[in-house]
C-alpha atoms as a PDB file:
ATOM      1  CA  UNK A   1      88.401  -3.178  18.629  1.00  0.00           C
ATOM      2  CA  UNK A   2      88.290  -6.251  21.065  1.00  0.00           C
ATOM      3  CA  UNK A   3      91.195  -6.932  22.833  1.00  0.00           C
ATOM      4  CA  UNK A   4      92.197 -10.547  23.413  1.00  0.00           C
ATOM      5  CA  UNK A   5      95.367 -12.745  24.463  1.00  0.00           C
ATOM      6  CA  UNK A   6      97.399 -13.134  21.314  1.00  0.00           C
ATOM      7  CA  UNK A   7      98.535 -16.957  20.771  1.00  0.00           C
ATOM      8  CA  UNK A   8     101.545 -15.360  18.808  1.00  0.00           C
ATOM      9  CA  UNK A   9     102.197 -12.000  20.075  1.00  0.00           C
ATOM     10  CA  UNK A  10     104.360  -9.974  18.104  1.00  0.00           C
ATOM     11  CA  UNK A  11     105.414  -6.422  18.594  1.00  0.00           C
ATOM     12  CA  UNK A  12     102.107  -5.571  16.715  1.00  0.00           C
ATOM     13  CA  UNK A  13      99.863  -7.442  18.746  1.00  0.00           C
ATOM     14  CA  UNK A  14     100.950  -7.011  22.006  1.00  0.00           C
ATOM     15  CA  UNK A  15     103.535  -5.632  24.532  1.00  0.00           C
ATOM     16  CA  UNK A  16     104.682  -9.190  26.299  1.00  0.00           C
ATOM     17  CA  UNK A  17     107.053 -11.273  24.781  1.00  0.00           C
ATOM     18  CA  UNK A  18     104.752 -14.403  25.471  1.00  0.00           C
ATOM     19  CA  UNK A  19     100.765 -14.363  25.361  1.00  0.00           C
ATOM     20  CA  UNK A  20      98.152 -15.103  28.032  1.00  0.00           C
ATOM     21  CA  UNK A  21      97.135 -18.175  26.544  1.00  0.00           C
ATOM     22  CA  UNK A  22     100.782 -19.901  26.752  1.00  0.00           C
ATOM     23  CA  UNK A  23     100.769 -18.645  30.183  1.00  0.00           C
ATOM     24  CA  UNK A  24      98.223 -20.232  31.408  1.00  0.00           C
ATOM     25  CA  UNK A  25      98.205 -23.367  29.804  1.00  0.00           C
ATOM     26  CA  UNK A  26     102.105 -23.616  30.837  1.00  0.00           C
ATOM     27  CA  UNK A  27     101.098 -22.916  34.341  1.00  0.00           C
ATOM     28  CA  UNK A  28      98.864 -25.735  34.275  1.00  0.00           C
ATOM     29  CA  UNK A  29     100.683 -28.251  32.899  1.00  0.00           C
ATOM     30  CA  UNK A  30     103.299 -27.408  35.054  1.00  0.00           C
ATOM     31  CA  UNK A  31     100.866 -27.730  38.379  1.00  0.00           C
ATOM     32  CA  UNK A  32      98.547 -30.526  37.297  1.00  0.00           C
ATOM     33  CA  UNK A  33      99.405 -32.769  39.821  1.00  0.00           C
ATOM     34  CA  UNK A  34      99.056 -29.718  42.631  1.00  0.00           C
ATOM     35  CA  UNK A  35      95.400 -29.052  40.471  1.00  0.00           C
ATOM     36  CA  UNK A  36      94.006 -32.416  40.912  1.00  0.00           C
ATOM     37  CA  UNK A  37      95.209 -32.882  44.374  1.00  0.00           C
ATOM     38  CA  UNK A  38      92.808 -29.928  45.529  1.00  0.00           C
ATOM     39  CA  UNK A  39      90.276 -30.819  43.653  1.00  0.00           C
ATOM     40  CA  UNK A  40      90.029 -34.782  45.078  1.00  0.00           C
ATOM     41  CA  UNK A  41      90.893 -33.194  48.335  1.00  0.00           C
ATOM     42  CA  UNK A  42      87.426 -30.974  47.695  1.00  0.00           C
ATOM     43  CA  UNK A  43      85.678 -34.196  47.021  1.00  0.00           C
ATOM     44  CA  UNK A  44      86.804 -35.939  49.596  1.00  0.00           C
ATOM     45  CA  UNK A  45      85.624 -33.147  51.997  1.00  0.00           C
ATOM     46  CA  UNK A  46      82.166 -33.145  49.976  1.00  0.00           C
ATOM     47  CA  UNK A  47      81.836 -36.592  50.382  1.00  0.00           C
ATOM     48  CA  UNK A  48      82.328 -36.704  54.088  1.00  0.00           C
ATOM     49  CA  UNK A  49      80.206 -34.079  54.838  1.00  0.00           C
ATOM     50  CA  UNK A  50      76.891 -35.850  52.480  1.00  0.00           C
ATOM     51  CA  UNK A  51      77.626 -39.186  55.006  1.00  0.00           C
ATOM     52  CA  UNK A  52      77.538 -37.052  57.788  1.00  0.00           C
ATOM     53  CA  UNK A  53      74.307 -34.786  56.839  1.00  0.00           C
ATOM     54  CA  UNK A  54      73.024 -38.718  55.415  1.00  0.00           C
ATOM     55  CA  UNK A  55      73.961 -39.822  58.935  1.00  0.00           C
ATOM     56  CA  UNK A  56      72.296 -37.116  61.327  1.00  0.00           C
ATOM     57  CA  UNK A  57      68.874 -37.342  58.631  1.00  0.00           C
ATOM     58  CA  UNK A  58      68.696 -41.347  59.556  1.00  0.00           C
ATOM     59  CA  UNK A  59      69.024 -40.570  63.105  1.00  0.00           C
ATOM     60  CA  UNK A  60      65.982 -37.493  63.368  1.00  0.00           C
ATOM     61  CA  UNK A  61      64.023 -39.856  61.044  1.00  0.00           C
ATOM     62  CA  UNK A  62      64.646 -42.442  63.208  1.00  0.00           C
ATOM     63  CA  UNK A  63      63.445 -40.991  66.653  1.00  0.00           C
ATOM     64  CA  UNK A  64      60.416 -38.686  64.996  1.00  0.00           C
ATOM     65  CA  UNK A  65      57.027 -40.149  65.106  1.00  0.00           C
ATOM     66  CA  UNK A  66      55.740 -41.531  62.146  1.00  0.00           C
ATOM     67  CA  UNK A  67      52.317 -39.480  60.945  1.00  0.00           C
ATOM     68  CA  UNK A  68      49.866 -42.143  61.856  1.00  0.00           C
ATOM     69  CA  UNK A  69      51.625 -42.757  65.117  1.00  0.00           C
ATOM     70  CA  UNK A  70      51.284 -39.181  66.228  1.00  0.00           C
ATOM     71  CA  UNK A  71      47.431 -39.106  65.168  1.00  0.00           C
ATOM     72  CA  UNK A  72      46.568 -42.200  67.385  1.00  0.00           C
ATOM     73  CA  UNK A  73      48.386 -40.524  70.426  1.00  0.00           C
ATOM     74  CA  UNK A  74      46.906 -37.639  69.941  1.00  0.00           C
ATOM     75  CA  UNK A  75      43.371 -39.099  69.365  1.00  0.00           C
ATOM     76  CA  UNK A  76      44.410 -40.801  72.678  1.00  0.00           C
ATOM     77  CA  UNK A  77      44.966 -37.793  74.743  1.00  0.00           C
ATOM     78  CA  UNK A  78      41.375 -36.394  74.106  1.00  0.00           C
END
């Protein structure tokens, strides 16, 4: 027998007065706005840290020698 959260738990069903699946859904209707807070404060933080990792890529592109730039110097050298 699989045992799951009983939407209308009787005495039969279940030893709680109140199922699982109330429980839950009551607790998050009841902290939605704490819910969505987190997660745009977690995508805030995501997005700050892709401008920064966007940022420090532009400047190492920036100040690394192209490929055809280091083959001249080195043809240079020899």
């Amino acid at each position: 027998m699989q045992r799951r959260c009983a939407e209308r738990p009787t005495s039969s069903n279940g030893l709680y007065s109140q199922g699982c699946y109330t429980k839950v859904k009551d607790f998050i209707e009841d902290n939605s706005a704490i819910i969505g807070g987190v997660c745009i404060g977690i995508l805030v933080v995501m997005l700050v840290n892709f401008g920064i990792a966007l940022y420090m890529w532009c400047a190492i592109a920036k100040g690394r020698p192209r490929r055809g730039d280091y083959d001249k110097a080195r043809a240079r050298d020899y």
